[in-house]
Protein backbone atom coordinates (compact mmCIF):
# COMPACT_ATOMS: atom_id res chain seq x y z
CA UNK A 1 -42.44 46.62 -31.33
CA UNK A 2 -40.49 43.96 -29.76
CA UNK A 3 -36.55 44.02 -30.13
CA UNK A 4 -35.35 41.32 -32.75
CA UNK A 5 -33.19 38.42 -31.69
CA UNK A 6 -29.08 39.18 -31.51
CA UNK A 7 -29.10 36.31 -34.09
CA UNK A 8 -31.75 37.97 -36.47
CA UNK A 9 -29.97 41.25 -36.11
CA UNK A 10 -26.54 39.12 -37.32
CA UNK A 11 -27.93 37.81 -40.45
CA UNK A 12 -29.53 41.52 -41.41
CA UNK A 13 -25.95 42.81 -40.55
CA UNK A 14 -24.10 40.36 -42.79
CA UNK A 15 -26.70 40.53 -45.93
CA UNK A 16 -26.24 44.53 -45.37
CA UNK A 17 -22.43 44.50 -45.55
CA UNK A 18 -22.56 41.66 -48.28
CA UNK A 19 -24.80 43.81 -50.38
CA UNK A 20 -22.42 46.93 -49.97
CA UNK A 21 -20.01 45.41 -51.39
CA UNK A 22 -22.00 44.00 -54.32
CA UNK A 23 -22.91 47.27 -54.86
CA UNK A 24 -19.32 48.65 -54.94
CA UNK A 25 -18.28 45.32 -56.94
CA UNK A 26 -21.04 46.72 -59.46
CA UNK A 27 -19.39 49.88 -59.84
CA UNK A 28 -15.95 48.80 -60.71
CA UNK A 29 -17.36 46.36 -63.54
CA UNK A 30 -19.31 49.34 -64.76
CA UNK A 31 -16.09 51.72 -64.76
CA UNK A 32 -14.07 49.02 -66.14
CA UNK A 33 -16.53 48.27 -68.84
CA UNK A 34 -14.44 49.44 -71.67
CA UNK A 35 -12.12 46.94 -71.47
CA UNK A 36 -13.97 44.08 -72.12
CA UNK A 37 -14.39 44.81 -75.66
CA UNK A 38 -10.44 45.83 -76.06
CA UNK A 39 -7.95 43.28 -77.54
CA UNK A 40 -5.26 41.89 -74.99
CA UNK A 41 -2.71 45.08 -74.33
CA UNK A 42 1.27 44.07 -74.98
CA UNK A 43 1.87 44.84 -71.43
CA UNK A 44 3.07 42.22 -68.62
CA UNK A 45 -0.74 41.99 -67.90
CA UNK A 46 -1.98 41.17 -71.17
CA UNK A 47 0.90 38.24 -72.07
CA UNK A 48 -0.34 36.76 -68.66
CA UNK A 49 -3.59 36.55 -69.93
CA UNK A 50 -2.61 35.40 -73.15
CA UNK A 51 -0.57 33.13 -71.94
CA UNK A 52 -3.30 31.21 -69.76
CA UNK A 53 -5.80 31.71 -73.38
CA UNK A 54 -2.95 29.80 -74.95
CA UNK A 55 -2.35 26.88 -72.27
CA UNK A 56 -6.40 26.51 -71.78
CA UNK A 57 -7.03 26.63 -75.72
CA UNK A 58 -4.13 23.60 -76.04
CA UNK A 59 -5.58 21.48 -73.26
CA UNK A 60 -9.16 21.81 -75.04
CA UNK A 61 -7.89 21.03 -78.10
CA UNK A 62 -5.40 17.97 -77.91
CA UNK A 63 -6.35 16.83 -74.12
CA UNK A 64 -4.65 18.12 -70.77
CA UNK A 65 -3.88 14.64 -70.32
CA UNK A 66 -1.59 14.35 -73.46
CA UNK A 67 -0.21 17.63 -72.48
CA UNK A 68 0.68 15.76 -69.31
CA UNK A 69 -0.87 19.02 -67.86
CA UNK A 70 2.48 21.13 -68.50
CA UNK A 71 2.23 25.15 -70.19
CA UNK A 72 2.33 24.38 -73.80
CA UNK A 73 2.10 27.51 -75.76
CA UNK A 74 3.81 26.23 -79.11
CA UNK A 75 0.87 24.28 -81.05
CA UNK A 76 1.02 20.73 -82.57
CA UNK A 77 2.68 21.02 -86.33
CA UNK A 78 5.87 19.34 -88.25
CA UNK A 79 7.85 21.82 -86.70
CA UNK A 80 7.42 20.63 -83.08
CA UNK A 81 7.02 16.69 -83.29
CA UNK A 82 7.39 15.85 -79.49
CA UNK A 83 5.89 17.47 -76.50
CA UNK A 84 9.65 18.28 -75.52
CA UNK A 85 10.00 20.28 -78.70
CA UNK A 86 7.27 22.73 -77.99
CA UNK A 87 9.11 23.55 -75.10
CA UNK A 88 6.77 23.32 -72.15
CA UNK A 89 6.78 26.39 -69.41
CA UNK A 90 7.66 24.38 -66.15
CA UNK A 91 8.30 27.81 -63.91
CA UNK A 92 5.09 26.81 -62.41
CA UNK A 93 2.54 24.16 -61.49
CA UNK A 94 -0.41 23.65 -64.22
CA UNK A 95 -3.37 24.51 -61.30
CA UNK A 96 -3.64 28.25 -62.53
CA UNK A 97 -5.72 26.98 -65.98
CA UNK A 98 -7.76 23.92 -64.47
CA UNK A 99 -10.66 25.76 -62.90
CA UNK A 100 -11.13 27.58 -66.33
CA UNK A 101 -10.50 24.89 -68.04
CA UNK A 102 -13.06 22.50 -66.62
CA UNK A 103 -15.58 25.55 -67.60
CA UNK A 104 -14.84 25.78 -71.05
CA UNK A 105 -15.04 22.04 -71.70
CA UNK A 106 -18.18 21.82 -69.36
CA UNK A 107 -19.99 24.39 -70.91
CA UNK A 108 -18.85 24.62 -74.47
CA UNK A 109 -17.27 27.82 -74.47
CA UNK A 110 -14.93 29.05 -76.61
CA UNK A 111 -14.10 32.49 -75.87
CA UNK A 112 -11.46 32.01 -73.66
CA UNK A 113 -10.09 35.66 -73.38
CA UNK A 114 -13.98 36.71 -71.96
CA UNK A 115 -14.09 33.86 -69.67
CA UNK A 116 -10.77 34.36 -68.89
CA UNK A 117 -11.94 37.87 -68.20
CA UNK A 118 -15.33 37.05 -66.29
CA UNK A 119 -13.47 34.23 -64.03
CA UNK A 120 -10.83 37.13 -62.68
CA UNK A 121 -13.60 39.30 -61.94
CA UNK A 122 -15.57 36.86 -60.31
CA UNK A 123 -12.21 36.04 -58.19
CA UNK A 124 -11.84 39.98 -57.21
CA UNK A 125 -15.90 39.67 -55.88
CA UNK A 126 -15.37 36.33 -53.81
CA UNK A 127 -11.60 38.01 -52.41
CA UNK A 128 -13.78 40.94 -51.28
CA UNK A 129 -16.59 38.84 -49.67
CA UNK A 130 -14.06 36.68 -47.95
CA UNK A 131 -12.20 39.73 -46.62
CA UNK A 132 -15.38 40.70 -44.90
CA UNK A 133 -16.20 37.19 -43.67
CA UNK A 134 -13.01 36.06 -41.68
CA UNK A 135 -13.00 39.70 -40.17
CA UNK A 136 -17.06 39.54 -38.60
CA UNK A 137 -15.94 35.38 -38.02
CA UNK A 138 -13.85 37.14 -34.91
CA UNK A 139 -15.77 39.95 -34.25
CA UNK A 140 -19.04 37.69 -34.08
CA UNK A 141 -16.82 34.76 -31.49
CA UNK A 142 -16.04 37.33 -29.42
CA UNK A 143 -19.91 38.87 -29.33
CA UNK A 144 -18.27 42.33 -30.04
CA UNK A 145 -20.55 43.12 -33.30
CA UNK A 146 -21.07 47.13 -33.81
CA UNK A 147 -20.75 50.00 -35.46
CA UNK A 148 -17.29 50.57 -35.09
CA UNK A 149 -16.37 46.92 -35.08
CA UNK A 150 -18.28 46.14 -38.24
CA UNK A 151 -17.33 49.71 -40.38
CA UNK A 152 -13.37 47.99 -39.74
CA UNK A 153 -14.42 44.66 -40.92
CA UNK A 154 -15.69 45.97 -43.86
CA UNK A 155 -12.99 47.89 -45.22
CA UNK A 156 -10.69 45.62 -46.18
CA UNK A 157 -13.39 44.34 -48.84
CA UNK A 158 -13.62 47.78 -49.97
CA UNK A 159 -10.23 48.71 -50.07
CA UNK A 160 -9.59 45.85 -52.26
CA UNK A 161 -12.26 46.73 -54.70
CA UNK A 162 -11.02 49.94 -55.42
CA UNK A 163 -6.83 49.40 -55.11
CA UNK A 164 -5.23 50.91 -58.47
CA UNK A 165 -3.97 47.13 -58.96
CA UNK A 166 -6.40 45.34 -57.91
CA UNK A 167 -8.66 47.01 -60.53
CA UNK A 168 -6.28 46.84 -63.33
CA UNK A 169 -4.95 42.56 -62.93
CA UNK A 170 -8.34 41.52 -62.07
CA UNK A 171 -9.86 43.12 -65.35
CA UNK A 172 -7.17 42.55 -67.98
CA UNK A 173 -4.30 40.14 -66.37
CA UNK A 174 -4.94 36.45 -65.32
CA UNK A 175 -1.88 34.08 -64.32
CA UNK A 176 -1.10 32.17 -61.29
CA UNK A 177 -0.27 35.38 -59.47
CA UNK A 178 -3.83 36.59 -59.57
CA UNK A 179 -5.15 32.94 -59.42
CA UNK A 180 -3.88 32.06 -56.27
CA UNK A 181 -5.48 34.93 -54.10
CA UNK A 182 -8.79 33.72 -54.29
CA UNK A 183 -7.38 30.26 -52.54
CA UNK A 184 -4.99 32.00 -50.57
CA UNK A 185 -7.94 34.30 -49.08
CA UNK A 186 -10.08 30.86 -48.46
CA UNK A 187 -7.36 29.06 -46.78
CA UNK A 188 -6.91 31.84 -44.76
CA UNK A 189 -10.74 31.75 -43.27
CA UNK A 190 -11.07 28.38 -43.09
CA UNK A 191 -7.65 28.52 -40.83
CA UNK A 192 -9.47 31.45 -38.42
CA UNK A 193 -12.51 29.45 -38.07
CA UNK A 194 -10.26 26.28 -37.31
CA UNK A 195 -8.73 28.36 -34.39
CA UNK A 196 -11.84 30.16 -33.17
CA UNK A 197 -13.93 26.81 -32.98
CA UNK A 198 -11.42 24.20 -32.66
CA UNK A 199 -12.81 22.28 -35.79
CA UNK A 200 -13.73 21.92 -39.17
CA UNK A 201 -17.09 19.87 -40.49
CA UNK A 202 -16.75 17.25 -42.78
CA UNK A 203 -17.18 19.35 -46.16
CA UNK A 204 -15.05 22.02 -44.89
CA UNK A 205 -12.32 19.60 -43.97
CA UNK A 206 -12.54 17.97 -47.63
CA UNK A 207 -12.80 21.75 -49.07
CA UNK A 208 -9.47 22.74 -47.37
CA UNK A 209 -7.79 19.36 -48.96
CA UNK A 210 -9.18 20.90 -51.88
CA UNK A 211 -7.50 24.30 -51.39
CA UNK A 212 -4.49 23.07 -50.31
CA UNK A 213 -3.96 20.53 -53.37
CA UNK A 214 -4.49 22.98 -55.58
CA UNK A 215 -2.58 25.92 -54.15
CA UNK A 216 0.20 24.39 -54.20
CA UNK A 217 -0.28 23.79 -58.28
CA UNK A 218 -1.13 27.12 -58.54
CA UNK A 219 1.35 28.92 -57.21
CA UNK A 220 4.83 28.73 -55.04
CA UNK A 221 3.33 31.22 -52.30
CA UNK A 222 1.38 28.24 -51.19
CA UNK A 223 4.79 26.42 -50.14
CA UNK A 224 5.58 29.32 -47.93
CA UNK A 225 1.39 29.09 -46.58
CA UNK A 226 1.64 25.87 -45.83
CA UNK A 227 5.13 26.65 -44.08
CA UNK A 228 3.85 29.49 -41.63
CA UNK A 229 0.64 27.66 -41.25
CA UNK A 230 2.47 24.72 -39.77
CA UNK A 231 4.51 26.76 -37.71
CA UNK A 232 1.17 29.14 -36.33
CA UNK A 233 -0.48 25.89 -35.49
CA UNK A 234 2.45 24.61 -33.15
CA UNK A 235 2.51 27.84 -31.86
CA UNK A 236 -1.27 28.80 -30.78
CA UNK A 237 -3.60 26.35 -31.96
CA UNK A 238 -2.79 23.67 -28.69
CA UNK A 239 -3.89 27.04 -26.56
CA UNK A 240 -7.05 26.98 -27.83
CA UNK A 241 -8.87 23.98 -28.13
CA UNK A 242 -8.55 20.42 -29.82
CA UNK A 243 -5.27 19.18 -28.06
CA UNK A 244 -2.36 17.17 -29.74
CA UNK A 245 -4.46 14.74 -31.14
CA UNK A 246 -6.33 17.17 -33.31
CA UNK A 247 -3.53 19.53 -33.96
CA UNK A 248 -1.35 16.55 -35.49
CA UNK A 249 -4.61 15.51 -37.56
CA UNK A 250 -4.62 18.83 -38.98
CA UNK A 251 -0.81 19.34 -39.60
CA UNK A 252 -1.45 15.72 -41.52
CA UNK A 253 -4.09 17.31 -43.39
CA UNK A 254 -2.08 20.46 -44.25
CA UNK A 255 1.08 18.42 -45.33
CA UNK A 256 -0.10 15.56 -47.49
CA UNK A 257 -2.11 17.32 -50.19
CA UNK A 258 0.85 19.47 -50.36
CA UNK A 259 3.37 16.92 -51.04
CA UNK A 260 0.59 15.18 -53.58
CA UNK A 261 0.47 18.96 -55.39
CA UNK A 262 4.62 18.58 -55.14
CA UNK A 263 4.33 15.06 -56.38
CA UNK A 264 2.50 15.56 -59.59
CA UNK A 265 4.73 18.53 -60.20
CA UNK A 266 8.03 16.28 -60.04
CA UNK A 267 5.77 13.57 -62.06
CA UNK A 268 5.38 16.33 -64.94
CA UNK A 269 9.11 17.55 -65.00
CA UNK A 270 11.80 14.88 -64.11
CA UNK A 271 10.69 12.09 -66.72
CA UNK A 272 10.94 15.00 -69.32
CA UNK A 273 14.50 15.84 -68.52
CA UNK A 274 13.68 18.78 -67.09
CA UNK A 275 14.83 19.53 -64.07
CA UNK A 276 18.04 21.47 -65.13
CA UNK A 277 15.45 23.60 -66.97
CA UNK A 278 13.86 24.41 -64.04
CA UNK A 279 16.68 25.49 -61.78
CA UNK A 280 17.87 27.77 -64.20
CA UNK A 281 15.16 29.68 -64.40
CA UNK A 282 14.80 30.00 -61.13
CA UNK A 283 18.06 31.45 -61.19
CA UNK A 284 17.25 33.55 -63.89
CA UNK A 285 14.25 35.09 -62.09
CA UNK A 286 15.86 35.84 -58.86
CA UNK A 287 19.13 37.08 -60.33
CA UNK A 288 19.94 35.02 -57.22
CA UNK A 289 24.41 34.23 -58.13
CA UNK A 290 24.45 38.18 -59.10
CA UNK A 291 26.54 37.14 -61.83
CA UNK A 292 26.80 39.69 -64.80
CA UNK A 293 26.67 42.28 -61.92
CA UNK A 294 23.07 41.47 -62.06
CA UNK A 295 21.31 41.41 -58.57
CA UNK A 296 18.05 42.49 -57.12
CA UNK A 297 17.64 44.63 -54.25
CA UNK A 298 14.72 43.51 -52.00
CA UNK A 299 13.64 46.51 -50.48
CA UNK A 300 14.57 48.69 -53.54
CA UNK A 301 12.60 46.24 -56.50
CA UNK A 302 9.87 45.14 -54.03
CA UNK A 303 8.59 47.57 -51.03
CA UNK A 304 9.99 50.77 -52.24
CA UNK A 305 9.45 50.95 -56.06
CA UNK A 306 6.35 47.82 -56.44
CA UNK A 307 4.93 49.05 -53.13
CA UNK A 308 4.60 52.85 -53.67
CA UNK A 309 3.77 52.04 -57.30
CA UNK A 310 1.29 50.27 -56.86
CA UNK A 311 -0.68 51.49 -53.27
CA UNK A 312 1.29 55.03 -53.06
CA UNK A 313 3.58 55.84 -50.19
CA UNK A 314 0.97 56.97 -48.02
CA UNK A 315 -0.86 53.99 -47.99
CA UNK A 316 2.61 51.62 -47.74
CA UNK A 317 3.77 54.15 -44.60
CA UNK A 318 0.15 53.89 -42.65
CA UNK A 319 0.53 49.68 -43.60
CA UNK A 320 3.96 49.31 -42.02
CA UNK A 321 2.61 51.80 -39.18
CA UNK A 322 -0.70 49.93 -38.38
CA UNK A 323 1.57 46.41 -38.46
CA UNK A 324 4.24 48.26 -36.29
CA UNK A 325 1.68 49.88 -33.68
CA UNK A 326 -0.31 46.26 -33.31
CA UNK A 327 3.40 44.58 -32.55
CA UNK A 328 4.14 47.03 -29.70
CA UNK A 329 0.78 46.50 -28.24
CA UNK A 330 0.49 42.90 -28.62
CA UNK A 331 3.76 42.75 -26.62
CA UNK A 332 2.90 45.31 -24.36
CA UNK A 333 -0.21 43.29 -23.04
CA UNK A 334 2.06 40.27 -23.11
CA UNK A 335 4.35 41.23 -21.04
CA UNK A 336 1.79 42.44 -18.30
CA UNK A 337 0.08 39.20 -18.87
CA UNK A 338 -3.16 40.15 -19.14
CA UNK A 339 -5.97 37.19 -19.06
CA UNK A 340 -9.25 39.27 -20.40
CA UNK A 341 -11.05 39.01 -23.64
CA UNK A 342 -9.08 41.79 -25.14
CA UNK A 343 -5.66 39.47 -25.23
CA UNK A 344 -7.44 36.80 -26.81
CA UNK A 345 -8.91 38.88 -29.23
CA UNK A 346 -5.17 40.43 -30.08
CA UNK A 347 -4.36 36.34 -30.22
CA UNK A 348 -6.24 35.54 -32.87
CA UNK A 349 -5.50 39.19 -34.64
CA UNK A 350 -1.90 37.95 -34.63
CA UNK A 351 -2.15 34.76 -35.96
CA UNK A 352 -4.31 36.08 -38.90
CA UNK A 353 -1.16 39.04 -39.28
CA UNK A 354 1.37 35.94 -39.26
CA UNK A 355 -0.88 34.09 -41.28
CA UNK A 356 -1.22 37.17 -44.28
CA UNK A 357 1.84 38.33 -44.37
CA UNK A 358 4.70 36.05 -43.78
CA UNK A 359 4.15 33.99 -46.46
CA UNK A 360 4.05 37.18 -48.88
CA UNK A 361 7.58 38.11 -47.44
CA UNK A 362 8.51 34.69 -47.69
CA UNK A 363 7.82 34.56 -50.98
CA UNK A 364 9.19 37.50 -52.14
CA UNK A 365 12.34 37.41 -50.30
CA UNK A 366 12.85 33.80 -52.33
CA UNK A 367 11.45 34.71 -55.43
C-alpha cells in the first residue's frame, strides 16, 4: 500500500481533531440539556441574558435605527416620551445584540431567549475550533505535525469545552463579555497567520475590518487588542516578512475601523447629553477615586477570588507556572542567540502569549 501524501495525511489529521471536538461539543449540549427548557435564573448570568432579550426585542420592535442603536430596556409608553427618558445603557457599545439581531429579523424568529441561547452555544463550538486552528496554523508552518505536537494543540479546545465557566455563561448568560470571545479568538488567528505568511487574501483582509469594527462595539477589551496588537506588530512583524510598507498598511487597517467603531459610539452618546453619564459609571464600576472607602483590590477581586473561583487554584498555579517557565526559556535562548527553528518557533509562541493575555490584564487592570 503506498504511503499517502504529507498533505493528505494533514487534512485526515485536521477533520480527526475537528470531529473530536464536535464530539465533546455534543456532550456538553447533551449534559446541559436541562437548561434550555428553564426560565432565565435571577443570577448575574441570567439579567445578562435578559438584558440582551430586552435590547434585541426593542430594536425588532420600534427599529434599531430609531433606537439610534443605544441599550433601551424601558419600552415605548406615556411614561417615557423621549428616547432620553427611557434611559438608554451607554456602559457599552450596541455590537453585542447586532449579530442576533440581524437573525431574528432575517428569519422571523421570535424566541429570543432560545436564540439567544443557541447563538452562545454556537460561539463556545467556533471558540473551541479556533483554539485548535491557530495552534496546528504553527505547528503545520513549521512542518512539526505529530503526536505530541498535535495532542497539545488540541487541548486548549478541550479545555475550553469543559471549564466550570465556560459551561455555565455559554449556556445561560449572553452579554458583551461572552460576545466578544468569539471575535477576540478570530482576530487572534487571523493575526498568527498574518505573521506566519506575511499576508492576508482579499476576503480575509475585509473579514478582519469586519472583526475589528465590530469588536470594538462589542466590547472595551478590543481597545486594549487593538493596543497590544499595534505594539506586537512594531515589535516582530518587520522580522518576518512584508517590510514597512506592509506593516504600516496593516497598522492602517487595524486603526481605522477602530476609530469608525469609536466614532459611532461618540455619535450615539454626546448629541444625547450623555457623556457625564458615561464617566460616572465608569467610575462607579471601577470604584476607581476609592471614595466611601470603597476600592477594589486587583489581585484580591480578580486573580485570587475570580481566578480560583472560577478554574480552581490548581489550574490558576500550573497557568502562571507554564507562562512563567516559557518567559525564562524564551530569554534563555535569547540571550545565547540562537538562530535554529526552535527560536522562531518560541517567536511566534510569544507573540500569540502577548497577543492573549495582555489585553485581558489590560483590561482588567482598567476596568
Amino acid at each position: 500500500m503506498n504511503k499517502l501524501s504529507s498533505k493528505k495525511r494533514k487534512k485526515i489529521t485536521v477533520f480527526l481533531c475537528c470531529f473530536l471536538i464536535l464530539l465533546c461539543f455534543a456532550y456538553t449540549v447533551f449534559i446541559r440539556r436541562a437548561r434550555f427548557k428553564m426560565p432565565l435564573d435571577s443570577y448575574n448570568s441570567g439579567w445578562c441574558t435578559a438584558h440582551s432579550v430586552c435590547v434585541t426585542k426593542n430594536w425588532i420592535k420600534e427599529g434599531a435605527f430609531n433606537l439610534r442603536f443605544m441599550h433601551v430596556l424601558n419600552p415605548a409608553s406615556i411614561e417615557f416620551d423621549t428616547l432620553l427618558s427611557r434611559e438608554p445603557c451607554v456602559s457599552y457599545p450596541p455590537g453585542t445584540f447586532i449579530i442576533v439581531f440581524l437573525l431574528a429579523k432575517i428569519l422571523h424568529i421570535k424566541d429570543l431567549i432560545m436564540l439567544y441561547q443557541i447563538y452562545n452555544l454556537f460561539n463556545q463550538l467556533t471558540i473551541s475550533l479556533l483554539l485548535f486552528f491557530i495552534m496546528f496554523q504553527i505547528i503545520n508552518y513549521f512542518g512539526n505535525i505529530n503526536i505530541f505536537t498535535i495532542f497539545f494543540s488540541i487541548m486548549p479546545s478541550i479545555t475550553y469545552l469543559y471549564l466550570p465557566p465556560t459551561l455555565h455563561w455559554h449556556q445561560d448568560g449572553f452579554f458583551a463579555d461572552q460576545a466578544v470571545i468569539m471575535l477576540f479568538v478570530i482576530f487572534i488567528y487571523l493575526e498568527m497567520k498574518y505573521l506566519l505568511y506575511g499576508r492576508l487574501g482579499a476576503w480575509s483582509k475585509l473579514f478582519f475590518l469586519s472583526i475589528v469594527f465590530l469588536g470594538m462595539l462589542t466590547e472595551w477589551l478590543f481597545a486594549f487588542v487593538v493596543f497590544v496588537a499595534f505594539i506586537l506588530r512594531i515589535l516582530f512583524v518587520p522580522r518576518v516578512k512584508g517590510g514597512l510598507k506592509n506593516l504600516i498598511i496593516m497598522n492602517l487597517n487595524l486603526i481605522i475601523p477602530a476609530l469608525l467603531a469609536l466614532a459611532f459610539f461618540i455619535y450615539q452618546v454626546i448629541p444625547m447629553g450623555l457623556l457625564s453619564t458615561l464617566i460616572t459609571h465608569y467610575r462607579n464600576r471601577t470604584a476607581g477615586t476609592g471614595e466611601d472607602g470603597v476600592a477594589i483590590n486587583l489581585f484580591n477581586q480578580h486573580f485570587r477570588r475570580f481566578g480560583s473561583w472560577y478554574y480552581g487554584k490548581t489550574l490558576c498555579l500550573c497557568a502562571v507556572a507554564s507562562i512563567i517557565a516559557f518567559l525564562l526559556y524564551y530569554a534563555f535562548m535569547r540571550l545565547k542567540a540562537i538562530r535554529s527553528n526552535i527560536n522562531k518557533l518560541l517567536n511566534k509562541y510569544m507573540y500569540l502569549i502577548c497577543l492573549s493575555v495582555l489585553p485581558c490584564l489590560l483590561q482588567v487592570y482598567v476596568f
